[in-house]
Protein backbone atom coordinates (compact mmCIF):
# COMPACT_ATOMS: atom_id res chain seq x y z
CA UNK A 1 114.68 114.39 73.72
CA UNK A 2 113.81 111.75 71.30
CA UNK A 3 112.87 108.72 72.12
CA UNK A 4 115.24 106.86 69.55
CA UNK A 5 118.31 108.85 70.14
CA UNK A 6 120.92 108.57 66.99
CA UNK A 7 123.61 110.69 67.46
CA UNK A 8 124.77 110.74 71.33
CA UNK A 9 127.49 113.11 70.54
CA UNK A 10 124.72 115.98 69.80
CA UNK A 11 122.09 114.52 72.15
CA UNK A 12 125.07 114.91 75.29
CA UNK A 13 125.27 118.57 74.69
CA UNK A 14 121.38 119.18 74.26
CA UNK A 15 120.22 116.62 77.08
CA UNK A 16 119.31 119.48 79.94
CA UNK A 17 121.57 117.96 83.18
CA UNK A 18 120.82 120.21 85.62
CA UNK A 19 116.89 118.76 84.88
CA UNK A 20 117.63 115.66 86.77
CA UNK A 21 119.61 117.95 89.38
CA UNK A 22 119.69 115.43 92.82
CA UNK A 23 120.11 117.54 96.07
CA UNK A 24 121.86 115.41 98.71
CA UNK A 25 121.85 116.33 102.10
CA UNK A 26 125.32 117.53 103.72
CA UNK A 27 126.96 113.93 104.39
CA UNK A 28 130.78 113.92 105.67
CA UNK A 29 133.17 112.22 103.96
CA UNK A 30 134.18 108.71 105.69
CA UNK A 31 137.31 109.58 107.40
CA UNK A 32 139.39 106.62 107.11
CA UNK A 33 143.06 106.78 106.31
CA UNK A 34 142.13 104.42 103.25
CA UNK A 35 139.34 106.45 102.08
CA UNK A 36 141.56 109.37 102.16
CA UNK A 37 144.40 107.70 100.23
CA UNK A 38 141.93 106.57 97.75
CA UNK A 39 140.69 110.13 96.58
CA UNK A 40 144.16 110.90 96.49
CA UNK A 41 144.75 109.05 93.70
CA UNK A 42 141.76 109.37 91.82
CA UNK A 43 142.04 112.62 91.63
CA UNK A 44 145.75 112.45 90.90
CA UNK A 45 145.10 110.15 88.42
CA UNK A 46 142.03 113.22 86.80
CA UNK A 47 144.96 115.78 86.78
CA UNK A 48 147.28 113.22 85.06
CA UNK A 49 144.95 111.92 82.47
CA UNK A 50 142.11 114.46 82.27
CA UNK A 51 138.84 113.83 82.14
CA UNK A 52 137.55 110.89 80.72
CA UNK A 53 135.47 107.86 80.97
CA UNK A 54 138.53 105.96 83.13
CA UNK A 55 139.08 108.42 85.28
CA UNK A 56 135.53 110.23 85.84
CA UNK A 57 133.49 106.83 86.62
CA UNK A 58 135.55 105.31 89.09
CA UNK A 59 135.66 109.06 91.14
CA UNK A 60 131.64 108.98 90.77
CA UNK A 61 132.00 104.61 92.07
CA UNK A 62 134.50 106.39 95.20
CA UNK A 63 131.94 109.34 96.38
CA UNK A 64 128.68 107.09 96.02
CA UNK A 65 130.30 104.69 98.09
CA UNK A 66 131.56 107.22 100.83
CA UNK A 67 127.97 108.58 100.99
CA UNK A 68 129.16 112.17 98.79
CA UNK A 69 126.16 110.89 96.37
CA UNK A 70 126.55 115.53 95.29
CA UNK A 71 130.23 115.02 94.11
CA UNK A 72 129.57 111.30 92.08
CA UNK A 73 126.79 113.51 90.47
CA UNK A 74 128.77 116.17 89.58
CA UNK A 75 131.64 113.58 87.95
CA UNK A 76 128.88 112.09 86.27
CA UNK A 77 127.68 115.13 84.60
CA UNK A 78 131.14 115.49 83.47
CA UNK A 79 131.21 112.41 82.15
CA UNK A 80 128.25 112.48 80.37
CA UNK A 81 129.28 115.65 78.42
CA UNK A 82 132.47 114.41 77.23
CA UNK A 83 130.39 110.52 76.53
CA UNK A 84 130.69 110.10 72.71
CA UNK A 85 128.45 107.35 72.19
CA UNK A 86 125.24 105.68 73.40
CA UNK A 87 126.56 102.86 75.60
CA UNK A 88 128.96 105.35 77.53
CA UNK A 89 125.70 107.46 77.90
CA UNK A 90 123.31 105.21 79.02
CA UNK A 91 125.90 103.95 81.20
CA UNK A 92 126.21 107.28 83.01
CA UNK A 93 122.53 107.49 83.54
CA UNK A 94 122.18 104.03 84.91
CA UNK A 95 124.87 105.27 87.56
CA UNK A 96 122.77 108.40 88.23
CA UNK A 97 119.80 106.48 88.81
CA UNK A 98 122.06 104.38 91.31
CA UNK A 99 122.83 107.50 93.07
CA UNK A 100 119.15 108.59 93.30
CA UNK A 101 118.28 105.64 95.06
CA UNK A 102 120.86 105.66 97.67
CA UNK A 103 119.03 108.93 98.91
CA UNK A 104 115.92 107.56 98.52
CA UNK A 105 114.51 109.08 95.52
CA UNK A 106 112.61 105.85 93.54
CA UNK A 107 110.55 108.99 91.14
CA UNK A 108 114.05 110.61 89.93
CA UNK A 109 116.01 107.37 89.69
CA UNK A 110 113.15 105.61 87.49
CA UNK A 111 113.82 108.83 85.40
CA UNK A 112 116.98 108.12 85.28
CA UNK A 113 116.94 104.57 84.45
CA UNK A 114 113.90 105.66 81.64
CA UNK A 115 116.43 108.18 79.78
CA UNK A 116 119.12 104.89 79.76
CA UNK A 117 116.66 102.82 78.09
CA UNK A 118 115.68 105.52 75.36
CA UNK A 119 119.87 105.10 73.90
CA UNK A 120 118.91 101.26 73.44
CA UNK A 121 122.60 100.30 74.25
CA UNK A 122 123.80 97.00 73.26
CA UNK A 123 125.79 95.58 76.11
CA UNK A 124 123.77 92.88 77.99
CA UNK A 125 124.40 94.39 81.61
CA UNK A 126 124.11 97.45 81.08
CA UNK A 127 119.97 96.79 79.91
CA UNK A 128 119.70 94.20 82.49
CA UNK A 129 120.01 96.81 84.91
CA UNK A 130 118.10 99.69 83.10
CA UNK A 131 115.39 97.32 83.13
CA UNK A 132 115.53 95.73 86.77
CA UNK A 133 116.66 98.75 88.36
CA UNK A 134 113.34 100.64 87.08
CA UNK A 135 111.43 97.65 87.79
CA UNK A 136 112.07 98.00 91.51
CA UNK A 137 112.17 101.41 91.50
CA UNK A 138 108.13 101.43 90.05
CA UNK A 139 107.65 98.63 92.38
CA UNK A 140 108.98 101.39 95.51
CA UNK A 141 106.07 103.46 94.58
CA UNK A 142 103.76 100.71 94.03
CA UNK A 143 103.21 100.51 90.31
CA UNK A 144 103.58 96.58 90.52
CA UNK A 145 101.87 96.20 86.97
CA UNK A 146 104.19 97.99 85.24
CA UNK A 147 107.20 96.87 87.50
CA UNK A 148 106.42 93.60 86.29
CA UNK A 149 107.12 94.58 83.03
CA UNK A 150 110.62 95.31 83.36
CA UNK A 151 111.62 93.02 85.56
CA UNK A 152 110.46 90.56 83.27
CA UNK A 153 112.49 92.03 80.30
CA UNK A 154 115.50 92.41 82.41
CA UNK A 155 114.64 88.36 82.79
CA UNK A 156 114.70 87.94 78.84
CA UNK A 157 118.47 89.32 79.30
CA UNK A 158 119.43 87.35 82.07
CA UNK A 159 117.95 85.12 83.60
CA UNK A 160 121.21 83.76 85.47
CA UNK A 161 120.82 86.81 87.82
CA UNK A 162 118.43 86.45 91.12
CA UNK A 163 117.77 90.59 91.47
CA UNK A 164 115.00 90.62 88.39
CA UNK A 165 113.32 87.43 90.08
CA UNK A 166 112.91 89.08 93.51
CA UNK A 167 111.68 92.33 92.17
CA UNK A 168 109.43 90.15 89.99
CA UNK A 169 108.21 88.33 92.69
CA UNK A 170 107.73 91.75 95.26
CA UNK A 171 105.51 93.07 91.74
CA UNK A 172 103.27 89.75 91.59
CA UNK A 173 102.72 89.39 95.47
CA UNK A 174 102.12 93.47 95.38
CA UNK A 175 99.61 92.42 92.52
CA UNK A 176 98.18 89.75 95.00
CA UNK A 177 99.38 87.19 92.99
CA UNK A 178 100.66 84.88 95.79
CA UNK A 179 101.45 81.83 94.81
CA UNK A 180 103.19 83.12 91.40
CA UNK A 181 105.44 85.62 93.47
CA UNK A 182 106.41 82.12 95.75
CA UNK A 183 107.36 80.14 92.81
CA UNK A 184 109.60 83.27 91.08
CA UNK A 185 111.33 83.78 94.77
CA UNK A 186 112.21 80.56 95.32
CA UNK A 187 113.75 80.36 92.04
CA UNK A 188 115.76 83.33 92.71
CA UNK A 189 117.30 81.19 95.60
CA UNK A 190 117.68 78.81 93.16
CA UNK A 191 120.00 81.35 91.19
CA UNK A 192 121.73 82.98 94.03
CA UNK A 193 120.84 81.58 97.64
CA UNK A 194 123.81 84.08 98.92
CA UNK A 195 120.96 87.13 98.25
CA UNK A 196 118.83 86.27 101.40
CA UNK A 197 116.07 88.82 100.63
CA UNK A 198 113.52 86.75 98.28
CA UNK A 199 114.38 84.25 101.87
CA UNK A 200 112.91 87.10 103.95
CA UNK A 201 109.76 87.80 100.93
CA UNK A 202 108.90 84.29 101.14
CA UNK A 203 108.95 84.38 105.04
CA UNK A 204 106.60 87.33 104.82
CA UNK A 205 104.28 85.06 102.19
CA UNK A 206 103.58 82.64 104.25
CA UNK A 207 103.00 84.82 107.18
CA UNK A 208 100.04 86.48 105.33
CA UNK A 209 98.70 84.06 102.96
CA UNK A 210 100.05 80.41 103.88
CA UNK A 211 96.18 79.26 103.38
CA UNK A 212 97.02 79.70 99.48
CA UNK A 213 100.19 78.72 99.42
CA UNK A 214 99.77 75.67 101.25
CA UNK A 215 96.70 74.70 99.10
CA UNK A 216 98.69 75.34 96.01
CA UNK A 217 102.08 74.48 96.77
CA UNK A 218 101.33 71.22 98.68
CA UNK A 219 105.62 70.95 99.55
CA UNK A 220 106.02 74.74 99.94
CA UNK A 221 107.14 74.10 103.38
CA UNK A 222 109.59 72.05 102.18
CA UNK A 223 110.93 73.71 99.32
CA UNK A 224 111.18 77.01 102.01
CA UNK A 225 113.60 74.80 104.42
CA UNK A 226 115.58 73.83 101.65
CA UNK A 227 115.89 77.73 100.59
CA UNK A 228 116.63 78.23 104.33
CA UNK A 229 119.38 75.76 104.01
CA UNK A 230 120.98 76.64 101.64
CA UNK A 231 121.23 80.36 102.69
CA UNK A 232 122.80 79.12 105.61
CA UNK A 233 125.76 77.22 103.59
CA UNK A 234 126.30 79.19 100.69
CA UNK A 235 129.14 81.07 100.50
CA UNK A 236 128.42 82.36 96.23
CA UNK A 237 128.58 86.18 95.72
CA UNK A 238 128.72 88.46 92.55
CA UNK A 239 130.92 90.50 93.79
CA UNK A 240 131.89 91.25 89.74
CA UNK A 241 129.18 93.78 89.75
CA UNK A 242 129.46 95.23 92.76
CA UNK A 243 133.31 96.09 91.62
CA UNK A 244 131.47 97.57 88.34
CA UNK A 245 130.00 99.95 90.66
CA UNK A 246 126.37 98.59 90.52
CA UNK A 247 123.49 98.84 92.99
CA UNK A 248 122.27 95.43 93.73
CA UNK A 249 118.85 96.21 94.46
């Protein structure tokens, strides 16, 4: 595929899907009355409209979230063969890279999220993720150098957001760059002190290296009790992209 992409209507029918082919383990659905009644009208809503981008993504969103991660694939696949430009595209393989990491597969996500970035889509978001979502995924498998590198452009396109600043801080501390990974997870509590995991990084800092930190962050204790704090009050979410059907990693 090439790496600048400029027709997405050819490239959907070339790009080889079965390539990035996830097997899933056999995972029963969740058998709640609501769960039930919600596939119910999904997939009335498929036979009613056909397949298309409003009625394939939110069946891929239902499965992912009732642990079917084989049958979100397989509406994503759809998807992407009926997506008609890059933005849809890209959009699909963000999802599938989502999917990939709720079964624990950092390698095939990171592909995922790699093939996104190649259709250079326009919408803000949708890069943020490509780029922070790859960033922790290289960070999973301990290539913090080059984690660092996306978190940091998923930074450049927003940097209201606390996930890119606690993947960016998990790359510097991996990197042993202590006091740097402090600083960047206590702004990301800054951002978002709902998220309590750059709380439970900085924790772990000072557990292993609070001779550096202490020596170059004179009020570090400080500045982690008011983190603390205001963990404990907070009641902000972004539960905006969690509706989208985004991983919040």
């Amino acid at each position: 595929m090439s790496d600048q992409p400029d027709k997405p209507e050819r490239d959907c029918q070339a790009f080889n899907l079965d390539s990035f082919y996830i097997k899933v383990p056999d995972t029963p659905l969740i058998g709640s009355a609501e769960a039930q009644k919600s596939e119910q009208e999904l997939l009335a809503r498929l036979k009613s409209r056909g397949p298309r981008a409003d009625t394939l993504k939110p069946l891929a969103i239902f499965y992912s979230r009732v642990a079917q991660q084989e049958k979100a694939y397989s509406y994503l696949k759809l998807w992407m063969r009926r997506a008609t430009n890059k933005e849809e595209f890209a959009e699909c393989l963000l999802m599938c890279g989502q999917l990939a990491e709720q079964i624990g597969q950092p390698e095939n996500a990171g592909s995922f999220y790699r093939e996104g970035l190649k259709y250079k889509p326009v919408d803000t978001l949708l890069n943020y993720y490509l780029n922070n979502n790859l960033g922790y995924c290289l960070n999973m498998q301990t290539e913090y150098e080059s984690g660092m590198q996306y978190c940091k452009a998923a930074i450049c396109y927003d940097a209201t957001r606390p996930n890119a600043f606690k993947n960016l801080g998990v790359s510097l501390a991996g990197l042993g760059k202590y006091v740097e990974a402090a600083q960047i997870l206590i702004q990301a509590m800054h951002i978002d002190a709902s998220d309590q995991r750059p709380l439970a990084l900085l924790d772990e800092l000072l557990a292993n290296h609070s001779e550096v930190l202490l020596a170059e962050i004179p009020d570090f204790n400080e500045q982690l009790e008011a983190c603390r704090q205001a963990a404990a009050t907070t009641q902000k979410g972004r539960f905006a992209d969690w509706a989208r059907g985004l991983t919040l990693n």
